[in-house]
Protein backbone atom coordinates (compact mmCIF):
# COMPACT_ATOMS: atom_id res chain seq x y z
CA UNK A 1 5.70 -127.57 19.47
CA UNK A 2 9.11 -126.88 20.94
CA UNK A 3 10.15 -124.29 23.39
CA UNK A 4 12.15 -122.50 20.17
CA UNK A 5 9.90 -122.67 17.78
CA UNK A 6 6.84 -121.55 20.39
CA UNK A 7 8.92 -118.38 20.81
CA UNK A 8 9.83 -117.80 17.46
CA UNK A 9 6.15 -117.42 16.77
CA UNK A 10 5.68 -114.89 19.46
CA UNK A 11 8.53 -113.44 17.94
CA UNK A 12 6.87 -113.10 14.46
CA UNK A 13 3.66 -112.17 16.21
CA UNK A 14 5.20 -109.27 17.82
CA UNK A 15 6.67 -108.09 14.82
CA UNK A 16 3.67 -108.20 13.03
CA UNK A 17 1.84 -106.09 15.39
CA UNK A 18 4.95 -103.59 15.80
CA UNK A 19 4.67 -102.97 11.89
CA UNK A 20 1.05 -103.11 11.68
CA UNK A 21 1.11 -100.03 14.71
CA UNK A 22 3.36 -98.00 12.50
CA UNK A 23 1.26 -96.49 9.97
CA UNK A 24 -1.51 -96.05 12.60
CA UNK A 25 0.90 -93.81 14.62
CA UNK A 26 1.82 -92.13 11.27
CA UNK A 27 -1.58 -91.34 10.60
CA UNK A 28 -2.31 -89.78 14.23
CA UNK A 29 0.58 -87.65 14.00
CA UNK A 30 -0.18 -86.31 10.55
CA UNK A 31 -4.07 -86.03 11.74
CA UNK A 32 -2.64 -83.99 14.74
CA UNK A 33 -0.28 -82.02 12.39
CA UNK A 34 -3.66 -81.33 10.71
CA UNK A 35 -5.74 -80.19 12.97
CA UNK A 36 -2.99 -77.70 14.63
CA UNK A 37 -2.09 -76.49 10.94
CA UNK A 38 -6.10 -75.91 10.41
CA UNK A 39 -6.27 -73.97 14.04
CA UNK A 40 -3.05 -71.55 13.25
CA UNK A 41 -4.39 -71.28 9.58
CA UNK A 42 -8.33 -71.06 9.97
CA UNK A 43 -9.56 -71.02 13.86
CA UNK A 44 -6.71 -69.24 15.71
CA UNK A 45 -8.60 -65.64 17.35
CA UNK A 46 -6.95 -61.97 15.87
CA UNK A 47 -3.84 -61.97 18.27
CA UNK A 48 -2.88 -57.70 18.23
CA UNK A 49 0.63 -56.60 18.83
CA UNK A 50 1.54 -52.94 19.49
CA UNK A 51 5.24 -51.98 18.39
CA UNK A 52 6.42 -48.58 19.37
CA UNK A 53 9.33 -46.98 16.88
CA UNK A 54 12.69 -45.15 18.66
CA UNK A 55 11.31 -42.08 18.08
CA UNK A 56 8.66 -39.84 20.13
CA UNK A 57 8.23 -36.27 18.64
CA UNK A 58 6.27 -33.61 20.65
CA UNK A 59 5.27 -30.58 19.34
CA UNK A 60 3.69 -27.57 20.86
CA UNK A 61 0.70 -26.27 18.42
CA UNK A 62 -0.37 -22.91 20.75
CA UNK A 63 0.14 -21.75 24.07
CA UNK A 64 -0.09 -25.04 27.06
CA UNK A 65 -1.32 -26.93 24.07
CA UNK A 66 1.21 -29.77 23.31
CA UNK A 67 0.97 -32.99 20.62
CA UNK A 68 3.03 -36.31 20.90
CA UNK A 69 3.68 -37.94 17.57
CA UNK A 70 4.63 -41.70 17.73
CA UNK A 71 5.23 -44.39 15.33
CA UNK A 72 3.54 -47.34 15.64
CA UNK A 73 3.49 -50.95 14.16
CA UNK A 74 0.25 -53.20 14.78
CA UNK A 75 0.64 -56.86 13.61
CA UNK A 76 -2.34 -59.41 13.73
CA UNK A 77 -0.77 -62.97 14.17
CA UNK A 78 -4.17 -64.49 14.38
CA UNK A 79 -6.09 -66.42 11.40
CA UNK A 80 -9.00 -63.77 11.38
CA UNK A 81 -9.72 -60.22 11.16
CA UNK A 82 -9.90 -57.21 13.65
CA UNK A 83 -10.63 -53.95 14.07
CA UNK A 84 -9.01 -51.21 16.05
CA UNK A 85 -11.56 -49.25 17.22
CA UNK A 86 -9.81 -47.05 19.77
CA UNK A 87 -5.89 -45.93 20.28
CA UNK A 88 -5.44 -43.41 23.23
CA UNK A 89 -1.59 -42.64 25.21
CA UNK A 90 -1.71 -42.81 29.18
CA UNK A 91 1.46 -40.48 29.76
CA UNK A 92 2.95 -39.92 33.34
CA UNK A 93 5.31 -37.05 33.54
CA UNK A 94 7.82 -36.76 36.58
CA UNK A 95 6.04 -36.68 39.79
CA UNK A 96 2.52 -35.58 38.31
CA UNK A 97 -0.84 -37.68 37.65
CA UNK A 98 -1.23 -39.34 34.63
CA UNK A 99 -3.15 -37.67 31.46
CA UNK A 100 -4.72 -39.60 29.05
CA UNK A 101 -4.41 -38.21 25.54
CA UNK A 102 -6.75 -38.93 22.45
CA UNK A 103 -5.46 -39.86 18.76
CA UNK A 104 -6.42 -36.53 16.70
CA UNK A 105 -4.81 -37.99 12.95
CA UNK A 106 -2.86 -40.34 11.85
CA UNK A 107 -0.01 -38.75 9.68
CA UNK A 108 1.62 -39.73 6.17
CA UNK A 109 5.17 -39.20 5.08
CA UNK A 110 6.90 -37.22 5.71
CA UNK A 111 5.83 -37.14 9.01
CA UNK A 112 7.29 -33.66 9.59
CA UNK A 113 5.62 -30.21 10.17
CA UNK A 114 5.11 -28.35 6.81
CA UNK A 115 6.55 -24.41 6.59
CA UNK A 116 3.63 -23.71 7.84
CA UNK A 117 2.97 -25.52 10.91
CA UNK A 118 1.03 -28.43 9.61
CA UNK A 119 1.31 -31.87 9.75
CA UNK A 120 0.58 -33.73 6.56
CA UNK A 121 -2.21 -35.87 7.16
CA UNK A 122 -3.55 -38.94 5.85
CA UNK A 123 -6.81 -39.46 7.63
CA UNK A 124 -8.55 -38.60 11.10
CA UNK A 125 -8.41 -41.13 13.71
CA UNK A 126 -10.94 -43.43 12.67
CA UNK A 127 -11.11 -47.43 13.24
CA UNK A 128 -8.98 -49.53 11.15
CA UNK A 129 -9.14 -53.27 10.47
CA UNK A 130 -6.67 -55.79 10.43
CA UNK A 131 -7.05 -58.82 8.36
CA UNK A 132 -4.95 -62.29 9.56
CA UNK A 133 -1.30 -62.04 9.09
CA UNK A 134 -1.34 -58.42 8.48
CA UNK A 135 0.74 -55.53 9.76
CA UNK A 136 0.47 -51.70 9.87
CA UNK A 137 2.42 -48.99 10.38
CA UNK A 138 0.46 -45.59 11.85
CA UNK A 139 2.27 -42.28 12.70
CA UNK A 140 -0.19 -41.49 15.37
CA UNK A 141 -0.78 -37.58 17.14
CA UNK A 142 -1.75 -37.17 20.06
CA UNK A 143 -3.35 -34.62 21.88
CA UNK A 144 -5.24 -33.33 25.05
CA UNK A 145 -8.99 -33.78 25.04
CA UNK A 146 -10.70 -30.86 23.31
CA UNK A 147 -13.03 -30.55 26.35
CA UNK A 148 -9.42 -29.56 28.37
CA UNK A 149 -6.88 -28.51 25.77
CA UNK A 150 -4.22 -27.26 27.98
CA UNK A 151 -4.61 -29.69 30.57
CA UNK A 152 -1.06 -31.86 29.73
CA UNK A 153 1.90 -29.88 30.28
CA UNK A 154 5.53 -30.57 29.81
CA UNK A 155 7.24 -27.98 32.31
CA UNK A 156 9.30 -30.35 34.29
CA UNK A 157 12.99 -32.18 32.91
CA UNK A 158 12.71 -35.88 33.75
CA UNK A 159 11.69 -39.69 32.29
CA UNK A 160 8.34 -39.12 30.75
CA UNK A 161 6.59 -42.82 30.98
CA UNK A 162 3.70 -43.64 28.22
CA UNK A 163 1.40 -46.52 27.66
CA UNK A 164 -0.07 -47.05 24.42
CA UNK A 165 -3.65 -48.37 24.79
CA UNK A 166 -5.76 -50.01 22.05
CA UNK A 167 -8.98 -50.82 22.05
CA UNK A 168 -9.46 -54.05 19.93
CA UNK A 169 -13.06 -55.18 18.24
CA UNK A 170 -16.10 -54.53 21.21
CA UNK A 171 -13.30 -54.48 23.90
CA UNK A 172 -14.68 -52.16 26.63
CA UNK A 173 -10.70 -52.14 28.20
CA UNK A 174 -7.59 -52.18 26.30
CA UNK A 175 -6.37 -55.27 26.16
CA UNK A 176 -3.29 -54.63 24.24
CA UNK A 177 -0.74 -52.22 25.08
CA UNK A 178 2.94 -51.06 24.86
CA UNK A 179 4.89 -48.89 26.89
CA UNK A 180 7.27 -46.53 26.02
CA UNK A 181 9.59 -43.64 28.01
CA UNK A 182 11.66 -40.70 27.33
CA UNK A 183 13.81 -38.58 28.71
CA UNK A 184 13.02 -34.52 28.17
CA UNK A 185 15.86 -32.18 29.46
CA UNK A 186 15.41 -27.93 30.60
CA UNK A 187 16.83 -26.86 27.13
CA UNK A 188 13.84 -29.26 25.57
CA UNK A 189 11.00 -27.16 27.57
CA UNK A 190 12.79 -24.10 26.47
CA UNK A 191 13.17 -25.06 22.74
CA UNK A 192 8.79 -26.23 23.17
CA UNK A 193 8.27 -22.59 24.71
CA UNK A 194 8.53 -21.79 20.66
CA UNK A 195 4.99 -22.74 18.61
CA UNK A 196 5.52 -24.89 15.74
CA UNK A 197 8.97 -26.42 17.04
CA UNK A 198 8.95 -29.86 16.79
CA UNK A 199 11.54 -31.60 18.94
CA UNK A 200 12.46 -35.38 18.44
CA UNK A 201 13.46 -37.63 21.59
CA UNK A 202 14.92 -41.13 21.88
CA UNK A 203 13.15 -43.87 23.36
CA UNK A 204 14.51 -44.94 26.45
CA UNK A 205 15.32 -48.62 25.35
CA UNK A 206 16.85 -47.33 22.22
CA UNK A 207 19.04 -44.80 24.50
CA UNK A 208 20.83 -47.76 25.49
CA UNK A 209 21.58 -49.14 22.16
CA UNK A 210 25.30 -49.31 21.39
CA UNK A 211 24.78 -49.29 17.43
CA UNK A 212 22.30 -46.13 18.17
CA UNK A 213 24.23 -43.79 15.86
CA UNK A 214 23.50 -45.96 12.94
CA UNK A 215 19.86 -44.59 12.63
CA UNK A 216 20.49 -41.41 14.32
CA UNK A 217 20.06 -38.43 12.66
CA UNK A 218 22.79 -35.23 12.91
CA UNK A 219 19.69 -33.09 14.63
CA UNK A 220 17.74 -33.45 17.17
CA UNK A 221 15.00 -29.90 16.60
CA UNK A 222 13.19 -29.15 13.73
CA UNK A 223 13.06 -25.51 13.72
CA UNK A 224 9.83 -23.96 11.55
């Protein structure tokens, strides 16, 4: 056997294996696509996401006794269920400790105080579940613990910071939070001095939104 034709067999031999590797690779790839499509689809954990709307509302309901009102998206991006079994707001006003305040109900449109005073409510805050791929929108209240009422004031003008905590499944912690800020001005504590005014405030990140006036509406108190 010449030097050629000994390397034109190599040649061949090379080429068979190349195209004989081919379909194998194929079949690894689509085996991997598989298996990730099967995780994301089937295995993947509930993955919570807490989405906080531009608006915070805060109402006072009697004397030293206020109520934040926020809207809130929750999305589970996992493949299986969960259940919200807590929602609480850690709020720090301008130079003062932080007060955590507890979900009293969660509200249903129109999301506004009635003639009388009341919000229209759709349940109590109870635990919710989630199944995969779902989303929720709550309009949440919150409140000071009924075991200290008054104990959350709003008496100073300044950036009010808030974190929205959820407790998710047999979390002992939150694990899942967003935070939020606004900014409340002197004739804002004046206009809560009133029961059964509900004022509405920007959030902070929406303050700097150019197209902001797009969504805005042409008041900013809801007088009752």
């Amino acid at each position: 056997m010449t030097a050629e034709t000994d390397s034109q067999v190599k040649h061949i031999a090379n080429d068979t294996k190349r195209k004989e590797l081919v379909p194998i690779v194929l079949s690894c790839l689509a085996l991997a696509v598989s298996f990730i499509s099967l995780y994301f689809s089937q295995l993947h954990p509930a993955d919570i996401y807490f989405f906080a709307g531009e608006r915070v509302n805060i109402v006072r309901f009697d004397p030293g006794n206020y109520g934040i009102s926020v809207s809130v998206a929750i999305t589970n991006d996992g493949a299986k269920s969960a259940t919200i079994t807590k929602l609480a707001l850690l709020i720090k006003p301008p130079n003062e400790k932080e007060y955590l305040l507890e979900p009293t109900v969660y509200l249903k449109a129109p999301f506004r105080l009635d003639k009388h005073g009341n919000y229209p409510i759709e349940s109590i805050s109870v635990p919710f579940n989630l199944a995969p791929k779902e989303s929720v929108v709550k309009k949440i209240v919150f409140r000071s613990s009924l075991v200290n009422p008054n104990e959350f004031q709003i008496t100073k003008p300044g950036k009010y910071e808030m974190t929205l905590l959820g407790w998710v499944d047999d979390t002992e912690t939150p694990k899942n939070y967003c935070q939020i800020s606004t900014k409340i001005i002197e004739p804002n504590i004046k206009a809560l001095d009133k029961r059964n005014l509900e004022v509405t405030f920007i959030e902070s990140k929406f303050e700097k939104w150019t197209a902001r006036h797009l969504t805005m509406n042409d008041y900013n108190e809801i007088d009752i």
